[in-house]
C-alpha atoms as a PDB file:
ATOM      1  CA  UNK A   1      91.669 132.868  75.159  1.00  0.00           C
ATOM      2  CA  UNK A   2      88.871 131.554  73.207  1.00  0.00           C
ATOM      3  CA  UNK A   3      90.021 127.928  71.709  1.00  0.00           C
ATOM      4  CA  UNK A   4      88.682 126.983  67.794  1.00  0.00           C
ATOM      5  CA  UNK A   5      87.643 124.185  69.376  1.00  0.00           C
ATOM      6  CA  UNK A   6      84.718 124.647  70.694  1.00  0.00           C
ATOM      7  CA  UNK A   7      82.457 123.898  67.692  1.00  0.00           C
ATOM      8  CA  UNK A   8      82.186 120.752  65.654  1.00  0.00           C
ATOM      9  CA  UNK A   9      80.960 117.406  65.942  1.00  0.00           C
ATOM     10  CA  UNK A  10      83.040 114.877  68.034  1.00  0.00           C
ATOM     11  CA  UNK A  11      84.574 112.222  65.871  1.00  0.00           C
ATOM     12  CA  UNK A  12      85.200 109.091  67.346  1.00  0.00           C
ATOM     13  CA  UNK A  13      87.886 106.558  66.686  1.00  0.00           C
ATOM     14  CA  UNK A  14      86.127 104.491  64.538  1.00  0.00           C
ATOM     15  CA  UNK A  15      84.713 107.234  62.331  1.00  0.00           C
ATOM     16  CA  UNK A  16      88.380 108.264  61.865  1.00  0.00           C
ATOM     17  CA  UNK A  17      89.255 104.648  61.071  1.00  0.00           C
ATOM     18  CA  UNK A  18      86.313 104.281  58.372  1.00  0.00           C
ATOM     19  CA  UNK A  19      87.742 107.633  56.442  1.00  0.00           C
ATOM     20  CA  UNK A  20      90.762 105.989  56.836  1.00  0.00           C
ATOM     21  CA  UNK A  21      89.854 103.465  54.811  1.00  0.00           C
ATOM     22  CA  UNK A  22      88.156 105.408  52.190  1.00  0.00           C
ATOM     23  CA  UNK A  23      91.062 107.534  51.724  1.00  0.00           C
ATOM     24  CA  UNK A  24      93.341 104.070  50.983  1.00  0.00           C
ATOM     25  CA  UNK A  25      90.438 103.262  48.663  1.00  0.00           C
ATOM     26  CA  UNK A  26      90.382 106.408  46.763  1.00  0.00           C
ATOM     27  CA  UNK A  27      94.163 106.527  46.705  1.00  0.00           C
ATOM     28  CA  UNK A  28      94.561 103.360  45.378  1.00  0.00           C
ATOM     29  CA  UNK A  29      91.686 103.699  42.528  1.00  0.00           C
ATOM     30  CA  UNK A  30      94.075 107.209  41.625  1.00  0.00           C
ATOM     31  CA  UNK A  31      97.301 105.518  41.326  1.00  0.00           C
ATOM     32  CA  UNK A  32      95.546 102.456  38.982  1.00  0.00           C
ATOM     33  CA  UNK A  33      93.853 105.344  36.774  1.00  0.00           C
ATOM     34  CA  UNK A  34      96.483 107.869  36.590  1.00  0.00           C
ATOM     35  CA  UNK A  35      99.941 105.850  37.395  1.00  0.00           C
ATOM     36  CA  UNK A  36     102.492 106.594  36.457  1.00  0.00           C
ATOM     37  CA  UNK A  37     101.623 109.882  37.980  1.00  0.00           C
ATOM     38  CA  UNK A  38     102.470 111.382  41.929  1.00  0.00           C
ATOM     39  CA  UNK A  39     100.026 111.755  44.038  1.00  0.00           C
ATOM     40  CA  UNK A  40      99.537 114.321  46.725  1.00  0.00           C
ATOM     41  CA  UNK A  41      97.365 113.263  49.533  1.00  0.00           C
ATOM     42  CA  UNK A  42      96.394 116.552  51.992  1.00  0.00           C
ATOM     43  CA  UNK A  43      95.153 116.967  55.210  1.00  0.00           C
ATOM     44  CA  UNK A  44      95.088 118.438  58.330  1.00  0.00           C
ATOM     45  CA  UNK A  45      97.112 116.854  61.251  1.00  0.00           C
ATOM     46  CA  UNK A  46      94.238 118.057  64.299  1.00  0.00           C
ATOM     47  CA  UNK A  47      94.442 116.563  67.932  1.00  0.00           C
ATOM     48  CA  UNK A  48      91.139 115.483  69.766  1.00  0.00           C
ATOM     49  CA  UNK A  49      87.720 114.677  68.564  1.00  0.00           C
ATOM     50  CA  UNK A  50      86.822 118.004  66.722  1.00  0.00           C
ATOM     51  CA  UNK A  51      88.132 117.718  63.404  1.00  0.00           C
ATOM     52  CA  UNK A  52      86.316 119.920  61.233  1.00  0.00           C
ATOM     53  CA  UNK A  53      84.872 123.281  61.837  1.00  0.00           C
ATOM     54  CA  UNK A  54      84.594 126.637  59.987  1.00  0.00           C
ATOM     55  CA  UNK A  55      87.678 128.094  61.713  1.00  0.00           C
ATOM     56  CA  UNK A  56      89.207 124.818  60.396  1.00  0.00           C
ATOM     57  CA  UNK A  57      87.787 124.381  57.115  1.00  0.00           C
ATOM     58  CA  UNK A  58      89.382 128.317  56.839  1.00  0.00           C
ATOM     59  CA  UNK A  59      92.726 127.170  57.633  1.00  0.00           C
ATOM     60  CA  UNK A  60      92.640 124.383  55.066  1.00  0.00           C
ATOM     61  CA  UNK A  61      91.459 126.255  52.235  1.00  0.00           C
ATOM     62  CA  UNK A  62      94.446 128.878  52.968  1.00  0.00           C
ATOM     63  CA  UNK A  63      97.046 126.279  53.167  1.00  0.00           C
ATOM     64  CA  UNK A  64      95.728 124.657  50.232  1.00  0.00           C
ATOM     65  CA  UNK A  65      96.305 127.833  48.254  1.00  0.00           C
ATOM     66  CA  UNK A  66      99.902 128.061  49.660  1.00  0.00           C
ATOM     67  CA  UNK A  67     100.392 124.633  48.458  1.00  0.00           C
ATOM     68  CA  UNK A  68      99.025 125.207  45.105  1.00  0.00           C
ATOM     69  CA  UNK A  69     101.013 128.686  44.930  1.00  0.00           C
ATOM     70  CA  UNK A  70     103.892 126.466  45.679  1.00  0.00           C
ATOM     71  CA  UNK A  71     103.389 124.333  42.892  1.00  0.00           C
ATOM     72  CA  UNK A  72     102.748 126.970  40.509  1.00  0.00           C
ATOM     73  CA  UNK A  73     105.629 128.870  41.836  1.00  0.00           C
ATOM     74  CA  UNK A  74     108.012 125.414  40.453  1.00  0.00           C
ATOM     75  CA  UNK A  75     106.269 125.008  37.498  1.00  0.00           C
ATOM     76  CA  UNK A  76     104.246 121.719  38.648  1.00  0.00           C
ATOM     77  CA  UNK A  77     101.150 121.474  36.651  1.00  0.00           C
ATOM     78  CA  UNK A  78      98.178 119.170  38.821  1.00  0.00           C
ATOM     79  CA  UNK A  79      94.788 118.331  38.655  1.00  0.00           C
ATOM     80  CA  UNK A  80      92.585 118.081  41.770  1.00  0.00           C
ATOM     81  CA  UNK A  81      90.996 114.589  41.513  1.00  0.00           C
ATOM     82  CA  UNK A  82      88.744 114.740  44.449  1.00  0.00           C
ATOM     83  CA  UNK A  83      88.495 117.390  47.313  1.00  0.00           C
ATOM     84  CA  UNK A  84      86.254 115.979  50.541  1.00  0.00           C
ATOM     85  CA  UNK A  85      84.665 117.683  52.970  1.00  0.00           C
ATOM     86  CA  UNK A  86      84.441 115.408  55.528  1.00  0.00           C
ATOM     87  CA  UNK A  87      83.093 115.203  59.293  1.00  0.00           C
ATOM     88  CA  UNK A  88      86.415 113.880  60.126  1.00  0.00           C
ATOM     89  CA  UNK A  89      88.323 116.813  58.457  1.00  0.00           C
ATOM     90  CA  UNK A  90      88.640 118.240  54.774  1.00  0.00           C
ATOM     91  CA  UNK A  91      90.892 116.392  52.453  1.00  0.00           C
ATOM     92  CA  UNK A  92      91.800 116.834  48.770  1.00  0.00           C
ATOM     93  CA  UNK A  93      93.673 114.316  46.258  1.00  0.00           C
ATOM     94  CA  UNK A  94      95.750 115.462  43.889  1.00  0.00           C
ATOM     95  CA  UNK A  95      97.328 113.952  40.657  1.00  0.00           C
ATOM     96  CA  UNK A  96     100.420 115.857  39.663  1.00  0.00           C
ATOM     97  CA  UNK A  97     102.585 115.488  36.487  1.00  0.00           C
ATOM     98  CA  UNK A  98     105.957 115.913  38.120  1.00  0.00           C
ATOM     99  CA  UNK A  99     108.730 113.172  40.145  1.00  0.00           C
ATOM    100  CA  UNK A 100     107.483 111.870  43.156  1.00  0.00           C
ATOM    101  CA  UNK A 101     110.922 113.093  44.645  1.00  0.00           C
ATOM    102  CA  UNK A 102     110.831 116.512  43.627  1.00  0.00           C
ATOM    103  CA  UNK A 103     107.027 117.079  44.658  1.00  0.00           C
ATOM    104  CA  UNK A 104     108.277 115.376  48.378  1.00  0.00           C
ATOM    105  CA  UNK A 105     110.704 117.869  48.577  1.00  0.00           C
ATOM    106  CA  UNK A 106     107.955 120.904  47.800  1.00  0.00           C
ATOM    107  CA  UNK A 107     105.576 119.310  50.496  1.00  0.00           C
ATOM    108  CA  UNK A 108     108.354 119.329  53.097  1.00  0.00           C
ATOM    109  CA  UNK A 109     109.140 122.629  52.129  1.00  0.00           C
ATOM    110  CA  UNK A 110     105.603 123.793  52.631  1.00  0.00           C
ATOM    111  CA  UNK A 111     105.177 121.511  56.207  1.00  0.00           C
ATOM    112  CA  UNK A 112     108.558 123.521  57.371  1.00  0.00           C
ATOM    113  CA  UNK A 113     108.271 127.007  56.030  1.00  0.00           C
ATOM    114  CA  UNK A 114     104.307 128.037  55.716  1.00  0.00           C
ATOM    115  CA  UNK A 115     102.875 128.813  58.638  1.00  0.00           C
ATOM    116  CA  UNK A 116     100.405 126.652  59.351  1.00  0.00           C
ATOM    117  CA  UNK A 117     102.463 124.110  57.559  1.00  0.00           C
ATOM    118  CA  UNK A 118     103.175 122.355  60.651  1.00  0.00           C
ATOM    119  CA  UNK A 119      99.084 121.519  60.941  1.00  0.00           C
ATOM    120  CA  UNK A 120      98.940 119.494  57.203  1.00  0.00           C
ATOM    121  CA  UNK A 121     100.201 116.532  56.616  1.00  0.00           C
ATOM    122  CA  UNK A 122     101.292 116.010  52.848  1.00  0.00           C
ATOM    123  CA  UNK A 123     101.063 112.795  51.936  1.00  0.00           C
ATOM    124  CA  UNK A 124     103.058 112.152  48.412  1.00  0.00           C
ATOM    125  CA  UNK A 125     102.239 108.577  46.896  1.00  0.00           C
ATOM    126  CA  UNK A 126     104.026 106.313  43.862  1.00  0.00           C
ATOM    127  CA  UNK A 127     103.864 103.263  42.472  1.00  0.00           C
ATOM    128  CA  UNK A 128     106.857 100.261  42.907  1.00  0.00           C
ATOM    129  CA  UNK A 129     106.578  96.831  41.635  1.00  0.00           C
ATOM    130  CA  UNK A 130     102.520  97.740  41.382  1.00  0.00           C
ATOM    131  CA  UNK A 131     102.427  98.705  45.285  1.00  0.00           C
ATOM    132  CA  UNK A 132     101.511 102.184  46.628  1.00  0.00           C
ATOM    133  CA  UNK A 133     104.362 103.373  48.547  1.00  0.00           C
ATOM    134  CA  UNK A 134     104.030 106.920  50.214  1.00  0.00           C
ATOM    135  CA  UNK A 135     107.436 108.448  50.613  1.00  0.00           C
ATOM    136  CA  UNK A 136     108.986 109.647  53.874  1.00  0.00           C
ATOM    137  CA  UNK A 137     111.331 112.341  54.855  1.00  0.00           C
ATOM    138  CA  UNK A 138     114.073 110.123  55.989  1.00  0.00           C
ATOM    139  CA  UNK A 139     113.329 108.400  52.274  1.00  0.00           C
ATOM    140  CA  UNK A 140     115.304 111.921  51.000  1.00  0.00           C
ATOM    141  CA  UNK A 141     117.152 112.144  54.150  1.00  0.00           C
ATOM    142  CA  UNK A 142     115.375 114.915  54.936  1.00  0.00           C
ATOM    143  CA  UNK A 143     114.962 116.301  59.135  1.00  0.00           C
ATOM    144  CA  UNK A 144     111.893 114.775  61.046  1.00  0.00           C
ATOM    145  CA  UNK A 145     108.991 116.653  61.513  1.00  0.00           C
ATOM    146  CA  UNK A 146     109.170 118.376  64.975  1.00  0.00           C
ATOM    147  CA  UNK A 147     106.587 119.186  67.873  1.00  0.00           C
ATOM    148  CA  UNK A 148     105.099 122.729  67.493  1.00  0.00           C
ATOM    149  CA  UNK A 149     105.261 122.704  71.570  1.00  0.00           C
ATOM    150  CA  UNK A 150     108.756 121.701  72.357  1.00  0.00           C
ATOM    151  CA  UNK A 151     110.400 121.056  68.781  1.00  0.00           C
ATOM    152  CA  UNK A 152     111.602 117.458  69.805  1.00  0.00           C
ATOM    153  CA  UNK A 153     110.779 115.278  66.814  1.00  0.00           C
ATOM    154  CA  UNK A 154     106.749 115.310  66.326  1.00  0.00           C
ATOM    155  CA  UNK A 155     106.642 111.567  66.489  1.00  0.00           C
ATOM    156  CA  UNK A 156     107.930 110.968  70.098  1.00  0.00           C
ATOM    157  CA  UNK A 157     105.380 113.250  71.330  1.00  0.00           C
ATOM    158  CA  UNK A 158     102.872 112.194  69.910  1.00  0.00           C
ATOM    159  CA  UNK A 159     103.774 108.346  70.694  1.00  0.00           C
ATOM    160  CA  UNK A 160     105.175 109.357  74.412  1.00  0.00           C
ATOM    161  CA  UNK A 161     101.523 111.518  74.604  1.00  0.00           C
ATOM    162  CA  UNK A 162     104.068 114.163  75.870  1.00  0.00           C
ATOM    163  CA  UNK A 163     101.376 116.408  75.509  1.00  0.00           C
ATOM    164  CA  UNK A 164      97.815 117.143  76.262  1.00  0.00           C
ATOM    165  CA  UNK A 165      94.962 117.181  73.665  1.00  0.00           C
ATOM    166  CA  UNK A 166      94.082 120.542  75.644  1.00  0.00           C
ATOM    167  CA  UNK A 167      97.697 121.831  75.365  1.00  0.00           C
ATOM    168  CA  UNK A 168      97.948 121.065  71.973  1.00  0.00           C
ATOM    169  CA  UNK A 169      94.469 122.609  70.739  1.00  0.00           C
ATOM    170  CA  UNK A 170      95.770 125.588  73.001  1.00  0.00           C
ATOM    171  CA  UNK A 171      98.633 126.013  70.829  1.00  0.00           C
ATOM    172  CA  UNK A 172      97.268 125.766  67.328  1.00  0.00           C
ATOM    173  CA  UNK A 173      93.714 127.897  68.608  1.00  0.00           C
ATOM    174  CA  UNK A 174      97.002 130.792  69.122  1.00  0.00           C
ATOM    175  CA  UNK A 175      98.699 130.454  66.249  1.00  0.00           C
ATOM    176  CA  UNK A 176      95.474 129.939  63.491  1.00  0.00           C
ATOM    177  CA  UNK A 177      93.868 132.962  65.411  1.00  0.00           C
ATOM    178  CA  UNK A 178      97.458 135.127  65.046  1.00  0.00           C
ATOM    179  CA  UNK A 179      97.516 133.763  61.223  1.00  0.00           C
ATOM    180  CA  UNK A 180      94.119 134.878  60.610  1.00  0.00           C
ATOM    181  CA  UNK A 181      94.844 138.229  62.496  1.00  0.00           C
ATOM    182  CA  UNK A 182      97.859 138.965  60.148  1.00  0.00           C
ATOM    183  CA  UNK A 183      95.892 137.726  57.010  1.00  0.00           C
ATOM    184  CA  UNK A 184      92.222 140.151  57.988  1.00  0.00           C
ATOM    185  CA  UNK A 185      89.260 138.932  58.256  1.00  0.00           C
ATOM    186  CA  UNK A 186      88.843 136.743  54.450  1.00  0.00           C
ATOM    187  CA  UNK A 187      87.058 133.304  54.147  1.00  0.00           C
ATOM    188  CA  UNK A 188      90.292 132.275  52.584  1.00  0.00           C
END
């Protein structure tokens, strides 16, 4: 089986560590503009150096319409503040008129139930006593993200390195290329 891995520029730590701190930048300039507003932080959770590709850049812009169907779907009206194409992975920032808690809740729903969903990580930011404070699952006492290899909680693997990089770009290079099989052959 081919991987979707096997184009793209390496990233290194520190690259991924600069956008990083970009992204805190950005977020933070957001929240003093637009507080009292959520915002919705998205990317793509991707193992190993290659973080951006087309295959990948495909599966972001179809989970980003999921997510916006989602929205749409509970009546959350947003505006996209800034959408990056990066070398370390697309992002987009989103201000959205709607509770913090309730747009949580719709970003765990979309994590858990589309099917990429386990591959983006949501991030949903608010503002308390002037701080940015991103909100968790366990904040809602919601269940832990799991492992898409073993279904153990996501953050033990990862931490425990349970799993190979190759084992875990294995995995995802099957399910994107049976998502994109299903879907036919769209740039979406």
């Amino acid at each position: 089986m081919t991987t979707i891995f096997e184009t793209g520029a390496p990233q290194t730590i520190a690259q991924v560590l600069a956008n990083k701190d970009a992204r805190a930048a950005l977020q933070a300039q957001l929240v003093a503009a637009k507080a009292p507003a959520t915002i919705v932080v998205a990317k793509l959770n991707i193992p190993g150096p290659i973080k951006a590709n087309q295959t990948l850049s495909r599966v972001f812009t179809a989970g980003m319409a999921a997510w916006q169907n989602r929205l749409a779907t509970a009546d959350v009206s947003q505006t996209i503040s800034a959408d990056w194409d990066q070398p370390t992975g697309r992002e987009q920032f989103e201000v959205v008129a709607e509770s913090a808690a309730v747009v949580k809740r719709l970003a765990v729903q979309f994590e858990d139930q589309f099917t990429l969903g386990r591959l983006f990580d949501l991030d949903v930011l608010t503002v308390q006593d002037g701080q940015v404070k991103p909100l968790s699952r366990s904040d809602f006492d919601l269940p832990v993200r799991t492992c898409f290899i073993c279904g153990r909680p996501a953050k033990e693997c990862a931490r425990s390195r349970r799993h190979s990089v190759a084992e875990l770009q294995t995995m995802i290079s099957q399910r994107v290329q049976e998502f994109f099989a299903k879907e036919g052959p769209t740039d979406a």
